[in-house]
Every structure is written in C-alpha cells, then in structure tokens.
C-alpha atoms as a PDB file:
ATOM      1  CA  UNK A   1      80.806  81.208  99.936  1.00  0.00           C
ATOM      2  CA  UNK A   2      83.807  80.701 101.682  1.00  0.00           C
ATOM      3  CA  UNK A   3      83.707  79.267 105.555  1.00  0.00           C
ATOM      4  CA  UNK A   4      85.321  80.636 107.867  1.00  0.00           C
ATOM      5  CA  UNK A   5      88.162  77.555 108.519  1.00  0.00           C
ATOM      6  CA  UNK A   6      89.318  78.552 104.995  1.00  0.00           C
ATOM      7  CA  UNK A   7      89.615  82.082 105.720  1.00  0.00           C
ATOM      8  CA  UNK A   8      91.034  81.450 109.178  1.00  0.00           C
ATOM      9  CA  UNK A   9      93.455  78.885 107.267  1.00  0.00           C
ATOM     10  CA  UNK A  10      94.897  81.097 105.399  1.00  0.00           C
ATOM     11  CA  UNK A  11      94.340  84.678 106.861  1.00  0.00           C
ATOM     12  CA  UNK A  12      95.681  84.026 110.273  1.00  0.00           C
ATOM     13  CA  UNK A  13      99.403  83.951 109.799  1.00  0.00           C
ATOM     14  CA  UNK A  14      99.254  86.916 107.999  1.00  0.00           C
ATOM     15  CA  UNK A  15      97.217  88.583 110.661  1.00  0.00           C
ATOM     16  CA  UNK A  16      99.615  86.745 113.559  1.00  0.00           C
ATOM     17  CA  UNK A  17     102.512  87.861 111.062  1.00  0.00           C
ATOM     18  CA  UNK A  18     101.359  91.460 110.914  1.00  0.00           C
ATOM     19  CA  UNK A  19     100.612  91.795 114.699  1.00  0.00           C
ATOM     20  CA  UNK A  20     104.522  90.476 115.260  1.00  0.00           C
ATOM     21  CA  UNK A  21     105.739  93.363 112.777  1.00  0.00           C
ATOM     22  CA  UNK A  22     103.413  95.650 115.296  1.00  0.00           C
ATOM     23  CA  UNK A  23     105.278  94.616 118.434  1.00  0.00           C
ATOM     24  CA  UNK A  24     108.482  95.429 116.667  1.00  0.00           C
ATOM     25  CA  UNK A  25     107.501  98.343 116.194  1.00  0.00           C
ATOM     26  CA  UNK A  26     107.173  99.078 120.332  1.00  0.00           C
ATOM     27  CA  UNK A  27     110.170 101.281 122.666  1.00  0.00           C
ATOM     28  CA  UNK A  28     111.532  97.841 123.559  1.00  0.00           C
ATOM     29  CA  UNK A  29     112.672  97.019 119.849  1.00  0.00           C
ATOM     30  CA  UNK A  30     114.054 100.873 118.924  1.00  0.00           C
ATOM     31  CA  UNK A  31     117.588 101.455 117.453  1.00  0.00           C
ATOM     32  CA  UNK A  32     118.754 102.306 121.295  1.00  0.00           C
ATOM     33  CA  UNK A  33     117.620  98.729 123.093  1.00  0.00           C
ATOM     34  CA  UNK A  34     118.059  96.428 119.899  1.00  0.00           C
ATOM     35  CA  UNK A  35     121.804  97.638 119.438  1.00  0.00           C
ATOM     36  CA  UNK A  36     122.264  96.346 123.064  1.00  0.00           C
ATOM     37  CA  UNK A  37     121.630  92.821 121.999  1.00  0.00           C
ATOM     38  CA  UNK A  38     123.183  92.751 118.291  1.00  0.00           C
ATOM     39  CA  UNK A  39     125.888  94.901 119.302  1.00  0.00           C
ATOM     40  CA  UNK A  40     127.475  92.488 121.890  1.00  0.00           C
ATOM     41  CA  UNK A  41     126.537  89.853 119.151  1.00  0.00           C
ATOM     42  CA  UNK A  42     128.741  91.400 116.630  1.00  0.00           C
ATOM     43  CA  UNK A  43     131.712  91.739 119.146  1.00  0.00           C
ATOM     44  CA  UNK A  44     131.639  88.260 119.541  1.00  0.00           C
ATOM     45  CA  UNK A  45     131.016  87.070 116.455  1.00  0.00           C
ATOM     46  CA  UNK A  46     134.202  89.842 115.744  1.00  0.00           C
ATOM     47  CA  UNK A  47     136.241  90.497 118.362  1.00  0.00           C
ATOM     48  CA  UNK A  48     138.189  93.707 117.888  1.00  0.00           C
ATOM     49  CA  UNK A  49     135.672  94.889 115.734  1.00  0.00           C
ATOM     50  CA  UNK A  50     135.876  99.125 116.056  1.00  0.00           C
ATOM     51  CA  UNK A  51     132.595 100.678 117.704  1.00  0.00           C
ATOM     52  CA  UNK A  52     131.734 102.026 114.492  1.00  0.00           C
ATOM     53  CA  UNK A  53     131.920  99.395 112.412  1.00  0.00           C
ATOM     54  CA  UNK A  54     129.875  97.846 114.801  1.00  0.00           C
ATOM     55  CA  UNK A  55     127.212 100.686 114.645  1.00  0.00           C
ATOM     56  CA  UNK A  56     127.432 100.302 110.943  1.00  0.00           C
ATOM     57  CA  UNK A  57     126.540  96.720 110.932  1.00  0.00           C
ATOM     58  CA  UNK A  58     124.380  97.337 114.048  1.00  0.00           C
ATOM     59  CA  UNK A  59     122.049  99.656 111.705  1.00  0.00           C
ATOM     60  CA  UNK A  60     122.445  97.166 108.636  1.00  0.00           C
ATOM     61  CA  UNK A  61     121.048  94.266 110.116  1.00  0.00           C
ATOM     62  CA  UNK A  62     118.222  96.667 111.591  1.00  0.00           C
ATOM     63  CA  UNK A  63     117.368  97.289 108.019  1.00  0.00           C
ATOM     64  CA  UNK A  64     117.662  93.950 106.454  1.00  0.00           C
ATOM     65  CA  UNK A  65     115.451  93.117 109.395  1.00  0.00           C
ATOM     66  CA  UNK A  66     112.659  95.563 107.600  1.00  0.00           C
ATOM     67  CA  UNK A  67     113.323  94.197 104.215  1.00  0.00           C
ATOM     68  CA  UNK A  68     112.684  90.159 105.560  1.00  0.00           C
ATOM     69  CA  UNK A  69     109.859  90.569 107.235  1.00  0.00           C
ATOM     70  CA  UNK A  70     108.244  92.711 104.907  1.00  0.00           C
ATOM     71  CA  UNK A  71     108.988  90.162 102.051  1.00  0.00           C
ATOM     72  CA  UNK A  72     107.333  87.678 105.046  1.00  0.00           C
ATOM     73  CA  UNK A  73     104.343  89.954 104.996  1.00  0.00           C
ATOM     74  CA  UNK A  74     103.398  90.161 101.549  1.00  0.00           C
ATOM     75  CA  UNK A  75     104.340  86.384 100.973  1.00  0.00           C
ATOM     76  CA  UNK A  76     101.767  85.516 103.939  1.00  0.00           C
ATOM     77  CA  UNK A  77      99.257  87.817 102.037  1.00  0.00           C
ATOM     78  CA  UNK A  78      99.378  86.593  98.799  1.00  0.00           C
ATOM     79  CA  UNK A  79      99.517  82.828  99.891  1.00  0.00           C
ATOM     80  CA  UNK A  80      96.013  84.243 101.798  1.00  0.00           C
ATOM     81  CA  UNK A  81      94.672  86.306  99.033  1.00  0.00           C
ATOM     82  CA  UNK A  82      95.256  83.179  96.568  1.00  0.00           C
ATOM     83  CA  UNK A  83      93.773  80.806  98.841  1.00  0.00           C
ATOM     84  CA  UNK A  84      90.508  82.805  99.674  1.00  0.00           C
ATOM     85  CA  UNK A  85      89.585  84.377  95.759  1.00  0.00           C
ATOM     86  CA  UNK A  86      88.853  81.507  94.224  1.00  0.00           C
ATOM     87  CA  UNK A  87      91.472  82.223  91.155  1.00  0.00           C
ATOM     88  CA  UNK A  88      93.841  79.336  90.070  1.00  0.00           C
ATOM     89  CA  UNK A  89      96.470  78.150  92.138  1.00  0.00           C
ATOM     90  CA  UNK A  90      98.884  76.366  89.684  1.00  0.00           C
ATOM     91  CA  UNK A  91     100.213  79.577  88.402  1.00  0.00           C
ATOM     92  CA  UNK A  92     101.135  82.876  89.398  1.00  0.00           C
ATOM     93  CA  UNK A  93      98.234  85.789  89.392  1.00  0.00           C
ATOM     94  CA  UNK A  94      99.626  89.643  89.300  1.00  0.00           C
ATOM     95  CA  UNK A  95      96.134  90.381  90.907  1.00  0.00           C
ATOM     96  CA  UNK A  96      97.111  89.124  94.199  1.00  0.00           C
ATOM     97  CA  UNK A  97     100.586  90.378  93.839  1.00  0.00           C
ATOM     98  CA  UNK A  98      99.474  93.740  93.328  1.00  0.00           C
ATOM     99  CA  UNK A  99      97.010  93.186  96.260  1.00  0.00           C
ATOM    100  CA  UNK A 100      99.851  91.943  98.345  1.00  0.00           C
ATOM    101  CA  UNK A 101     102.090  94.825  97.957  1.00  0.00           C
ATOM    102  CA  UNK A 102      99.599  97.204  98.607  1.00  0.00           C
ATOM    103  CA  UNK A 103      98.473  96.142 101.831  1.00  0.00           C
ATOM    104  CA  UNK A 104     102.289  95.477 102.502  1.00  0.00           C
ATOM    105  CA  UNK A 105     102.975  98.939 101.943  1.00  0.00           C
ATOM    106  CA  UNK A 106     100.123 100.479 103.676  1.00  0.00           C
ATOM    107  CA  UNK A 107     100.641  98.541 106.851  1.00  0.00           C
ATOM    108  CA  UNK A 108     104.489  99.755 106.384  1.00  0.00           C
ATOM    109  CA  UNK A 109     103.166 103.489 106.558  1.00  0.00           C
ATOM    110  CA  UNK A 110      99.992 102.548 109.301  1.00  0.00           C
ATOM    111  CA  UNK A 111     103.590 100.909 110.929  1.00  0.00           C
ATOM    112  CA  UNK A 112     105.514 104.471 111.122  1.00  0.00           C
ATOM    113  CA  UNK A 113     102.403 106.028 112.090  1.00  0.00           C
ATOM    114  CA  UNK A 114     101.942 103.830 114.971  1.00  0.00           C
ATOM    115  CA  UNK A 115     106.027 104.977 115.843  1.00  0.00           C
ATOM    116  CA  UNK A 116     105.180 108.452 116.230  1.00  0.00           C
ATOM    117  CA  UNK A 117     103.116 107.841 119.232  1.00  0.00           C
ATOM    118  CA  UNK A 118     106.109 105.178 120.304  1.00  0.00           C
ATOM    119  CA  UNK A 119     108.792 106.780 122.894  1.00  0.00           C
ATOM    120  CA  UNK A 120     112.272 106.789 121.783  1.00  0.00           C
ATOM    121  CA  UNK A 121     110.748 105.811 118.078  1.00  0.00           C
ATOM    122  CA  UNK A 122     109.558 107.862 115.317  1.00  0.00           C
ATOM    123  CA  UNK A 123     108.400 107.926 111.359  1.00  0.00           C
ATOM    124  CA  UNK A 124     111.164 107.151 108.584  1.00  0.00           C
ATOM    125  CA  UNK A 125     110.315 107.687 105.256  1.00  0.00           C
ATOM    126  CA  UNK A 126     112.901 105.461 104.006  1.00  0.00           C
ATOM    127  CA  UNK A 127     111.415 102.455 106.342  1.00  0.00           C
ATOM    128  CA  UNK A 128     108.565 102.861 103.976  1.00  0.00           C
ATOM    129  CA  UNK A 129     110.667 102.719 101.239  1.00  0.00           C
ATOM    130  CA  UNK A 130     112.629  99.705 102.465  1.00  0.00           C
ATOM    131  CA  UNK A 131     109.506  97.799 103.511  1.00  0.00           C
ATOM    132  CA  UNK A 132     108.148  98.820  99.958  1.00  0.00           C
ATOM    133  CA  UNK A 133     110.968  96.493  98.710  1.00  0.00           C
ATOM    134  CA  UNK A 134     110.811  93.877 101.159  1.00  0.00           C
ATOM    135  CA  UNK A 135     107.808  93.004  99.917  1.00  0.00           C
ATOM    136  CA  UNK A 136     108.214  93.276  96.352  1.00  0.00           C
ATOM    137  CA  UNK A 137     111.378  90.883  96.962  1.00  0.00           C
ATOM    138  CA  UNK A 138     108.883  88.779  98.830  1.00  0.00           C
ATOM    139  CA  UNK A 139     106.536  88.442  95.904  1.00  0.00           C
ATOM    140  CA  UNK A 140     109.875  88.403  93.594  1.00  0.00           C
ATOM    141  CA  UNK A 141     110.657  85.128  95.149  1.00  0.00           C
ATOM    142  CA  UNK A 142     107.405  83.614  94.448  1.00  0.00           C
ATOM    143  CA  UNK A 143     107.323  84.727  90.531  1.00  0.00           C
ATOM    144  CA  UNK A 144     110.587  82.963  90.670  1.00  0.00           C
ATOM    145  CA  UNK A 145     109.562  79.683  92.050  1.00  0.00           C
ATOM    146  CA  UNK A 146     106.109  79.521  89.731  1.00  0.00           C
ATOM    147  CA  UNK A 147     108.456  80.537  86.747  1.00  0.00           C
ATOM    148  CA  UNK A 148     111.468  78.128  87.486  1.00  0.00           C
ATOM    149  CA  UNK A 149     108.453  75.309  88.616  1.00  0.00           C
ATOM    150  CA  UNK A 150     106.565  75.489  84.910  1.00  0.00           C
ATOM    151  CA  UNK A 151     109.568  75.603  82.889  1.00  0.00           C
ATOM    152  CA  UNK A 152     110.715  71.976  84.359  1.00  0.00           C
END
C-alpha cells in the first residue's frame, strides 16, 4: 500500500503543473492579450523589428510555449507514475512513458475542449498535435539522461 505522503510527493506537481496549463488556457492568456506583452518584448529586445515579423515571432513563441510545458507535463507524470508503481527506478520503464504521454495528450485535447467554452479562445487541432510532441520531447529528454547516465 502506498500512503498518501508518497502519492502527494509525487502526484502534486503534476496536478499543480496541470492546473497551471488550465489557467493558460483562460481569455486572459489568448493570442489577442498575450501578444500585448511579448509583442512590446520583441520590440525591445529588436527595435525596428517590422509588425509582422513581430507577429511571426509573436505566434512562435506562443507555440514553443505549448511544446515546453507539455514536455513539463509528461516529465512531472512520469517522475509520479515511477515513484508511485513500485517498478525500478535506476532505469528507464516504457510503461510509464507510454502512461505519461497518454495522459499528456488527453489533458492536451480535455485542454482545447475546455477553450471552446473560453471567450476569444477556441479548439486547434494542431495544439493537440504540438502538445502531442511536447511531451514526447519531454519523455525524449529523460531516455536521454538514463541512456547517457548507464553508459558512463
């Protein structure tokens, strides 16, 4: 049996984690209100920069914001998954990969679900898609480190 400070341990960020993807997901974060913020970034990290360009770079950080914190996401829930089922923790297990990515990807669609009902927001298939390989990068990076750790 496990208690509940071990499941709290490691469940918690990922719930915390997945509740900060949720608020992201509100009118206050959509393409319209977060361009007022990285927009005047950009002009001052680049002055002179054209107003398209800066839309263009505007919408790419947008999406390389999907693709880090879905990488986040599925991190958090493997480290939990691993922690909580009792399998070895020395080495890498696809099991909890596999586990990680699906919940990652279902709580990417449950995400632009939750957008239709969102003012100003609204589903996007290739969100899905990006968060899909967010957290396979995610989960990438932690192959890496268990293959790069046993080799030394």
């Amino acid at each position: 049996m496990i208690r509940a400070s071990t499941v709290l341990k490691y469940w918690l960020p990922a719930a915390l984690w997945m509740i900060l993807i949720f608020s992201a997901s509100s009118d206050s974060q959509s393409g319209q209100r977060s361009s007022r913020f990285i927009g005047p970034l950009i002009r001052w990290l680049v002055p002179g920069i054209s107003e398209p360009a800066t839309k263009r770079v505007v919408g790419i950080v947008r999406k390389i914001a999907h693709v880090t914190e879905y990488a986040v996401l599925a991190i958090l829930i493997w480290w939990a998954r691993r922690g909580t089922a009792g399998a070895p923790k020395r080495h890498w297990h696809w099991p909890h990969a596999r586990f990680a990515f699906v919940i990652a990807v279902l709580y990417a669609v449950t995400d632009e679900i939750h957008q239709v009902f969102v003012p100003n927001r609204g589903p996007n298939f290739w969100d899905v898609v990006l968060d899909a390989g967010g957290a396979a990068f995610g989960l990438w990076l932690i192959w890496l480190f268990f293959r790069f750790k046993h080799t030394k």
